[in-house]
N, C-alpha and C. Protein backbone atom coordinates (compact mmCIF):
# COMPACT_ATOMS: atom_id res chain seq x y z
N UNK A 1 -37.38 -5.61 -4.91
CA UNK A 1 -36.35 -5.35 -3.93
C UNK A 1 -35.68 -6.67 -3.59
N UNK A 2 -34.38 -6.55 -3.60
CA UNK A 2 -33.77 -7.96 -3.47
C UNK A 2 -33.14 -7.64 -1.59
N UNK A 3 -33.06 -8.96 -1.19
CA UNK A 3 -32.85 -9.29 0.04
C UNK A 3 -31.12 -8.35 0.34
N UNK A 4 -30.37 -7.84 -0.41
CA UNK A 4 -29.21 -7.31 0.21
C UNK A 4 -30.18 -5.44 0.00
N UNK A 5 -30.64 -5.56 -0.86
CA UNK A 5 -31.72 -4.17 -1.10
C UNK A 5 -32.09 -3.90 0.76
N UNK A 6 -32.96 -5.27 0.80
CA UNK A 6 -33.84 -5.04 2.20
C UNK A 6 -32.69 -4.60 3.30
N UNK A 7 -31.82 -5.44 3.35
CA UNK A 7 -31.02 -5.52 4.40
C UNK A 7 -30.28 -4.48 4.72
N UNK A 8 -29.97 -3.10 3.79
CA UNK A 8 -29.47 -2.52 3.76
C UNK A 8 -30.15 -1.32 4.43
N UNK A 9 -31.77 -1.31 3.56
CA UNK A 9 -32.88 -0.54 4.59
C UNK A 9 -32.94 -1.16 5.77
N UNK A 10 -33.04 -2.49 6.41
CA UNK A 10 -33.35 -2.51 7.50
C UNK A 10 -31.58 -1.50 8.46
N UNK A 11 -30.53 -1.78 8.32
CA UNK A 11 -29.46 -1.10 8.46
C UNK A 11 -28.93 0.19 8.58
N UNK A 12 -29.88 0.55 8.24
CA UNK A 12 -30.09 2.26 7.56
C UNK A 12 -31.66 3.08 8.92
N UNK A 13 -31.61 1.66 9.30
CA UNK A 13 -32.90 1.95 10.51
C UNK A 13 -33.93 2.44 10.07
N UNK A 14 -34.03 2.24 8.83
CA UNK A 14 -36.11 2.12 8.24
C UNK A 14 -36.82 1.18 9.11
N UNK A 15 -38.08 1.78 9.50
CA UNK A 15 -39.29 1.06 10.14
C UNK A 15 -39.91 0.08 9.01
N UNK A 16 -39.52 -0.81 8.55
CA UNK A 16 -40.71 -1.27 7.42
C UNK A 16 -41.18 -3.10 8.31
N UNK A 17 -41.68 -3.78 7.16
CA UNK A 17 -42.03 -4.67 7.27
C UNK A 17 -42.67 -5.53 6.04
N UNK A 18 -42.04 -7.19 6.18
CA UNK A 18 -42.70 -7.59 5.28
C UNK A 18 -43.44 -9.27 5.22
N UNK A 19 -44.38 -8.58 4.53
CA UNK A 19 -45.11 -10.33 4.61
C UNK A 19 -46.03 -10.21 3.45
N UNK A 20 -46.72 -11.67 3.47
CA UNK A 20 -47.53 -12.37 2.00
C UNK A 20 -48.66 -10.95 2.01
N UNK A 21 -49.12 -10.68 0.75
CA UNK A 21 -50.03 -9.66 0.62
C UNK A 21 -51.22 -10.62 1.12
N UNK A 22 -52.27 -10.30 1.55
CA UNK A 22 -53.31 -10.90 1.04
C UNK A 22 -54.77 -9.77 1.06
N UNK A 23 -54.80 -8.42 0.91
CA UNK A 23 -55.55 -7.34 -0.02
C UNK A 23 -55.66 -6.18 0.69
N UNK A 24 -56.66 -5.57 -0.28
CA UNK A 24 -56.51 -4.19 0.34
C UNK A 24 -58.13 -3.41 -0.14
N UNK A 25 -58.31 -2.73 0.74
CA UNK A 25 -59.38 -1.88 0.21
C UNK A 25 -59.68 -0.34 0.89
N UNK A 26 -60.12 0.70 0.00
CA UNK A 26 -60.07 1.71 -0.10
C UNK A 26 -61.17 2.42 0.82
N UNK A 27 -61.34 3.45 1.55
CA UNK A 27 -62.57 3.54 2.38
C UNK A 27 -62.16 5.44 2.43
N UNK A 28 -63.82 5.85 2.96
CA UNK A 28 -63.47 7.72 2.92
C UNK A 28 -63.28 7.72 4.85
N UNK A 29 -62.38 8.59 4.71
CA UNK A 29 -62.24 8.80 6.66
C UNK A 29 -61.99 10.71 7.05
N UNK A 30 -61.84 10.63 8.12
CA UNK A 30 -61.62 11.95 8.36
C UNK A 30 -62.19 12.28 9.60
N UNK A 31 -61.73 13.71 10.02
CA UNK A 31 -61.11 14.29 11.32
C UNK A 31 -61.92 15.40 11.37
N UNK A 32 -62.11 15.71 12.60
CA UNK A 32 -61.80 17.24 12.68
C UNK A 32 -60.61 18.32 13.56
N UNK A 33 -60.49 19.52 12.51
CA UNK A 33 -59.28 19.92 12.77
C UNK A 33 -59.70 20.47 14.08
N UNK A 34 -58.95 20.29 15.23
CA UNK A 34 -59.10 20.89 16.52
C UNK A 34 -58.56 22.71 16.24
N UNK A 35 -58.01 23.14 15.79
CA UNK A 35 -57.53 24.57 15.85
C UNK A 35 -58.84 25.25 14.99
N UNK A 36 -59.40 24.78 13.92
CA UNK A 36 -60.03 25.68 12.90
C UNK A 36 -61.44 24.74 12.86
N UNK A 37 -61.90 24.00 13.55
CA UNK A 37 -63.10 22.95 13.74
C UNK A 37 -63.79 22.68 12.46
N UNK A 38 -63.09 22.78 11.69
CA UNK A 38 -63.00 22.16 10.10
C UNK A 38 -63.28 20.73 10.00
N UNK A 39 -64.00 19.52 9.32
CA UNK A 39 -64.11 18.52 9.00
C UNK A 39 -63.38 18.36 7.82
N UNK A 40 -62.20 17.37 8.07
CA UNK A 40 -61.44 16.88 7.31
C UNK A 40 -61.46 15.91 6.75
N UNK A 41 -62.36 15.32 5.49
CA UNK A 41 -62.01 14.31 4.76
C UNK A 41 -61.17 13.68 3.87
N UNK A 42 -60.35 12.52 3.70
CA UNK A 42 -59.75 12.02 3.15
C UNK A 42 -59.82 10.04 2.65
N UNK A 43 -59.37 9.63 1.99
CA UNK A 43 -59.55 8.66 1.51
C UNK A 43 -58.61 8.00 2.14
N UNK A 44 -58.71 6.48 2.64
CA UNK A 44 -57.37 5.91 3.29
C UNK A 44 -57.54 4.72 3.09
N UNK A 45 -56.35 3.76 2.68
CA UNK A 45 -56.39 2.42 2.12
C UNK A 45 -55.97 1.70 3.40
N UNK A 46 -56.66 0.76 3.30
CA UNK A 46 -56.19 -0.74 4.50
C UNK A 46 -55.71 -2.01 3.51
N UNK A 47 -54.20 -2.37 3.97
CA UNK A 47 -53.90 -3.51 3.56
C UNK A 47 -53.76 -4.26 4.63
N UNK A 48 -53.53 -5.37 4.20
CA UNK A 48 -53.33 -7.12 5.33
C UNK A 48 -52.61 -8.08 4.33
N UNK A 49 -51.54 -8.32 5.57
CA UNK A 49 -50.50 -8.94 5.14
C UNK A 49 -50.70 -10.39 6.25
N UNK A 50 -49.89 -11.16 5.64
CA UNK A 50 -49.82 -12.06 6.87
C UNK A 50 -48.04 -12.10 7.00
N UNK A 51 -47.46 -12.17 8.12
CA UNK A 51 -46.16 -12.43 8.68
C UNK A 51 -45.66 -13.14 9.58
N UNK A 52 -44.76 -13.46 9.80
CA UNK A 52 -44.37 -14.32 11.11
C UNK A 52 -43.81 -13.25 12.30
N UNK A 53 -44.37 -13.01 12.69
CA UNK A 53 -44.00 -11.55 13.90
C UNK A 53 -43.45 -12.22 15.17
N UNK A 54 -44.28 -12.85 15.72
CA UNK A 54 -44.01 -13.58 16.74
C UNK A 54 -43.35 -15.51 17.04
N UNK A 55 -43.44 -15.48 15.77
CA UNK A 55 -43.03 -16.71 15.87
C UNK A 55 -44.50 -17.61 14.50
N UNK A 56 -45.85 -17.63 15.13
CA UNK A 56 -46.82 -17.92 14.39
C UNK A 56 -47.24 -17.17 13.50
N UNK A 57 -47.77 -17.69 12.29
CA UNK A 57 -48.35 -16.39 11.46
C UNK A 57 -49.47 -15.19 12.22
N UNK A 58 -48.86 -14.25 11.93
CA UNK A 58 -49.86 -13.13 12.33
C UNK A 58 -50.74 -12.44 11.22
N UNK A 59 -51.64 -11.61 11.38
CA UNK A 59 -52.17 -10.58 10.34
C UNK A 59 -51.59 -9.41 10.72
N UNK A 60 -51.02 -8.47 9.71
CA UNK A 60 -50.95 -7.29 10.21
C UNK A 60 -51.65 -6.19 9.26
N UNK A 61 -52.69 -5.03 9.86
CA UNK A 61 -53.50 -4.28 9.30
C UNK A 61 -52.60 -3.09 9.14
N UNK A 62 -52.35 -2.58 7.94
CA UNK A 62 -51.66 -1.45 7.40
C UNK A 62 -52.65 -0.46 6.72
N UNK A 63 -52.31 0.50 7.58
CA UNK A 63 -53.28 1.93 6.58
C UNK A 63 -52.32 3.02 6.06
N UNK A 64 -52.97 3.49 5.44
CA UNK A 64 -52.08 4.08 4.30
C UNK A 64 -53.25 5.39 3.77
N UNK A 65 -52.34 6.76 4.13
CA UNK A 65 -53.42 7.84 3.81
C UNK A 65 -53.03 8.13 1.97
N UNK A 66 -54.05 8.20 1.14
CA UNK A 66 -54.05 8.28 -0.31
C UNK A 66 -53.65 9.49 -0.71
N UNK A 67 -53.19 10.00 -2.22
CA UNK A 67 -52.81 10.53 -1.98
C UNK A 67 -54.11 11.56 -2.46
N UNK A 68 -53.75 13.17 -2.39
CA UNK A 68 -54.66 14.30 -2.58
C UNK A 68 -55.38 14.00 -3.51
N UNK A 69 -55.34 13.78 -4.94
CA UNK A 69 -55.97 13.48 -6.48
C UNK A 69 -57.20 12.95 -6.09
N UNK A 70 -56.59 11.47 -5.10
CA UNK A 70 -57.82 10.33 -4.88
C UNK A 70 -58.96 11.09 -4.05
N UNK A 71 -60.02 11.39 -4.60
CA UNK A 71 -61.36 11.73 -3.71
C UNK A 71 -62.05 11.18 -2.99
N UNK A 72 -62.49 9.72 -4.18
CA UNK A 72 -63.44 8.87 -3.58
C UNK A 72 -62.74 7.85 -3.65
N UNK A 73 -63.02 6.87 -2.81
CA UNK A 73 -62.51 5.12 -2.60
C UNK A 73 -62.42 4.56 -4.07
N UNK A 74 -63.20 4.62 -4.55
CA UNK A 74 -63.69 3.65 -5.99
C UNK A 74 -62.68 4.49 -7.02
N UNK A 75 -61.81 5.50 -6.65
CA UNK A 75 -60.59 5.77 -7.32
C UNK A 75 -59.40 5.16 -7.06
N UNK A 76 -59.36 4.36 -6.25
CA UNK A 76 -58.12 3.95 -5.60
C UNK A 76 -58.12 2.63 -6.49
N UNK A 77 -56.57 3.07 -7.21
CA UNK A 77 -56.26 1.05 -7.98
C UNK A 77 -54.99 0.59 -6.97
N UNK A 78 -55.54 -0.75 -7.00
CA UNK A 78 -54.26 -1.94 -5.94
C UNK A 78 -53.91 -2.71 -7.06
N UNK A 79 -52.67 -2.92 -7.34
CA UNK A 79 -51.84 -3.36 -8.34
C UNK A 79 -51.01 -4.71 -8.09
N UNK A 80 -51.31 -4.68 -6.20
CA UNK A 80 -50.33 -5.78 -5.44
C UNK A 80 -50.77 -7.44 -6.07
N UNK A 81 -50.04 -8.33 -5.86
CA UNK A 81 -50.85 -9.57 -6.46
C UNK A 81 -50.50 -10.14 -4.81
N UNK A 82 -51.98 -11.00 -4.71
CA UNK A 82 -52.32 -11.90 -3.60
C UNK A 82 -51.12 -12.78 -3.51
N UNK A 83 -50.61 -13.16 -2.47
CA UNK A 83 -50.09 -14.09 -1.89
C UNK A 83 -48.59 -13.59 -2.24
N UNK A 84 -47.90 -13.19 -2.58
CA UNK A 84 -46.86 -12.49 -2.59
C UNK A 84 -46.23 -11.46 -2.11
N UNK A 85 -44.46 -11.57 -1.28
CA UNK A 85 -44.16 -10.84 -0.19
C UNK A 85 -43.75 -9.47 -0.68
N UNK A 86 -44.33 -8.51 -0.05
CA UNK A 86 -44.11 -7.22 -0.18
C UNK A 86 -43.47 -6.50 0.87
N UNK A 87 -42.50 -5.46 0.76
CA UNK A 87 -42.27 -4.78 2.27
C UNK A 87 -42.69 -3.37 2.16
N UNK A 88 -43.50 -3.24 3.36
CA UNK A 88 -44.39 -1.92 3.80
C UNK A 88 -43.16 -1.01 4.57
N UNK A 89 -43.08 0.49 3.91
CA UNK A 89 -42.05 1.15 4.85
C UNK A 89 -43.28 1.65 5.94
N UNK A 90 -42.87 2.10 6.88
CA UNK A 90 -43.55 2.19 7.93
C UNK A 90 -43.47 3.42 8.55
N UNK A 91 -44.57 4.46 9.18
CA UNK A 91 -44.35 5.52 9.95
C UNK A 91 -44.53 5.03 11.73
N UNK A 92 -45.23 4.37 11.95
CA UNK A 92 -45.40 3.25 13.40
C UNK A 92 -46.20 2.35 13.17
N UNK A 93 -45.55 1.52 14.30
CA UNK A 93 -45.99 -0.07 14.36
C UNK A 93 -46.81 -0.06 16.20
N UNK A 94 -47.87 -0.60 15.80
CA UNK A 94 -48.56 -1.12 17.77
C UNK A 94 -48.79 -2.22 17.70
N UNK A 95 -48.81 -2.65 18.56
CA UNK A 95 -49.79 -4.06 19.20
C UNK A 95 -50.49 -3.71 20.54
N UNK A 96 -51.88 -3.77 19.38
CA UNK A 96 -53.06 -3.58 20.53
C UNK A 96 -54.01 -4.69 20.44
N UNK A 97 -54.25 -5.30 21.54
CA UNK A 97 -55.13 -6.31 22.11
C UNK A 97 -55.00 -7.64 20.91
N UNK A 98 -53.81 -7.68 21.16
CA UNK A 98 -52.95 -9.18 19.83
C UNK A 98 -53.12 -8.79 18.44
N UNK A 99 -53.07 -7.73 18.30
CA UNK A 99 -53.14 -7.24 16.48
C UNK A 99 -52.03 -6.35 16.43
N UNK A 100 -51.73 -6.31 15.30
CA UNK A 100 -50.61 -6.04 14.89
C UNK A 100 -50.88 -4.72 13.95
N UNK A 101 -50.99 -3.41 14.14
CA UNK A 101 -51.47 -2.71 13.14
C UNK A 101 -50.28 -1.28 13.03
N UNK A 102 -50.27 -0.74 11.81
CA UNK A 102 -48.98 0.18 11.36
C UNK A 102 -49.81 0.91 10.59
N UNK A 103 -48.59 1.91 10.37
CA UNK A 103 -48.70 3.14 9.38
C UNK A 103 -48.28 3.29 8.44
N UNK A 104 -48.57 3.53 7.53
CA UNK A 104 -47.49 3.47 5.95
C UNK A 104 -46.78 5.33 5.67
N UNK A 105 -45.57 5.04 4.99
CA UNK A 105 -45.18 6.51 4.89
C UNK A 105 -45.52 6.45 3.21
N UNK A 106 -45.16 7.72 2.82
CA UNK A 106 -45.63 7.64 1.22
C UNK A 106 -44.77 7.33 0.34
N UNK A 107 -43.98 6.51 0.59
CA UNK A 107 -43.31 4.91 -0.02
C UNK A 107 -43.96 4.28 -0.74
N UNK A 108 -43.84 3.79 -1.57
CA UNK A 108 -44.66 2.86 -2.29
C UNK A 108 -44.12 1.05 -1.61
N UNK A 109 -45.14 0.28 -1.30
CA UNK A 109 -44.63 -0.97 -1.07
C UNK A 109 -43.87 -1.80 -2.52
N UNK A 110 -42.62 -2.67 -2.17
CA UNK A 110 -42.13 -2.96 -3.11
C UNK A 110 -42.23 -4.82 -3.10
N UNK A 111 -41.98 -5.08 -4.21
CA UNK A 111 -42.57 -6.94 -3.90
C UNK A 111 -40.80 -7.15 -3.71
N UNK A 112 -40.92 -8.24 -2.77
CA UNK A 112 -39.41 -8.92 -2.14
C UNK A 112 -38.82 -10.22 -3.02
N UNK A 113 -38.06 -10.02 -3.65
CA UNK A 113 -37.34 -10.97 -4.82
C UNK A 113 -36.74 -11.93 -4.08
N UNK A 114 -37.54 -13.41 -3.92
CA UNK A 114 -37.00 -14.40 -3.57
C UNK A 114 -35.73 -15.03 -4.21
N UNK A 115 -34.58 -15.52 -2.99
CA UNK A 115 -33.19 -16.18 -3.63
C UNK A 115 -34.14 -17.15 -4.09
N UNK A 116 -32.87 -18.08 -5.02
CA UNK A 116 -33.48 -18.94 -5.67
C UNK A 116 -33.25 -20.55 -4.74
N UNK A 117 -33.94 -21.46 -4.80
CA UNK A 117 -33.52 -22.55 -3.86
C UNK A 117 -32.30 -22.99 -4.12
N UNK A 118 -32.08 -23.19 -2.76
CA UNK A 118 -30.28 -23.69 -2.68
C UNK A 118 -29.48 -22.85 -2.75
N UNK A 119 -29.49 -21.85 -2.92
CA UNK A 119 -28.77 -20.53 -3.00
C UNK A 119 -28.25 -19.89 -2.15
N UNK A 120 -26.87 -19.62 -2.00
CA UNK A 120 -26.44 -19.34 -0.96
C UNK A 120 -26.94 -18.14 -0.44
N UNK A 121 -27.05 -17.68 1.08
CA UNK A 121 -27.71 -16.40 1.00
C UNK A 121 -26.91 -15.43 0.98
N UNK A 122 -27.75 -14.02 0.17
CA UNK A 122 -27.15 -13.07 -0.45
C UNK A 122 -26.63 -13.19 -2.10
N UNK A 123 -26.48 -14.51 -2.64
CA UNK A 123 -26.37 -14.95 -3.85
C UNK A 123 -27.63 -14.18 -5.05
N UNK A 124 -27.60 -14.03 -5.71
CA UNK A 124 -27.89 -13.52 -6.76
C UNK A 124 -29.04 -14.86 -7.36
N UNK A 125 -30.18 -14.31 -7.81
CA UNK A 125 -31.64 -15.07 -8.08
C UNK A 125 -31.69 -15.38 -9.44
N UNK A 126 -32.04 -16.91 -9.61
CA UNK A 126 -32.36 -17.41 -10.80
C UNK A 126 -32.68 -16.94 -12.13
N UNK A 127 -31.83 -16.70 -13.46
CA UNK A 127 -32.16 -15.82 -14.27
C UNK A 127 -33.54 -16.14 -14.61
């Protein structure tokens, strides 16, 4: 996704967000349904990013419900590479007790195509 890409979603009033990956891992969770007192399991991924939110780098914890196929955790592949900026579209964002934690919609996160140095911004990136 290139920076006039982003800008256009942020414009368009998408919730997303973006910062350096730094991982993710897969875990089983689940509910119960209050109408039908059913136990609901599902698989749900946590990523962590780091960003500048406030000014200092922050962490922010992103979960992300998998999709139906995935059963167990140890099915889930992360494809993201460490240290590189990605933007998370977002269903909500909180800050609770100085953490920074969101929702993912079923978007796929996309990696953010740095201009190239010196480049004017909005200019077009180094072949």
């Amino acid at each position: 996704m290139t920076t006039g890409d982003l800008l256009h979603e942020v414009l368009r009033g998408v919730l997303l967000i973006v910062g350096d990956y730094r991982g993710s891992h897969a875990e089983l969770a689940g509910y119960v349904d209050r109408k039908t007192g059913q136990a609901i399991q599902y698989v749900r991924a946590t990523h962590l990013l780091e960003c500048a939110c406030r000014g200092p780098i922050d962490r922010v914890v992103i979960t992300q419900m998998m999709p139906d196929h995935i059963l167990i955790p140890e099915e889930a592949v992360f494809t993201f590479i460490r240290g590189r900026k990605y933007v998370f579209f977002l269903t909500s964002l909180r800050w609770e007790r100085g953490q920074v934690s969101a929702r993912m919609i079923d978007r796929e996160p996309e990696e953010v195509e740095e201009d190239a140095p010196g480049a004017p911004q909005g200019a077009p990136g180094a072949p």
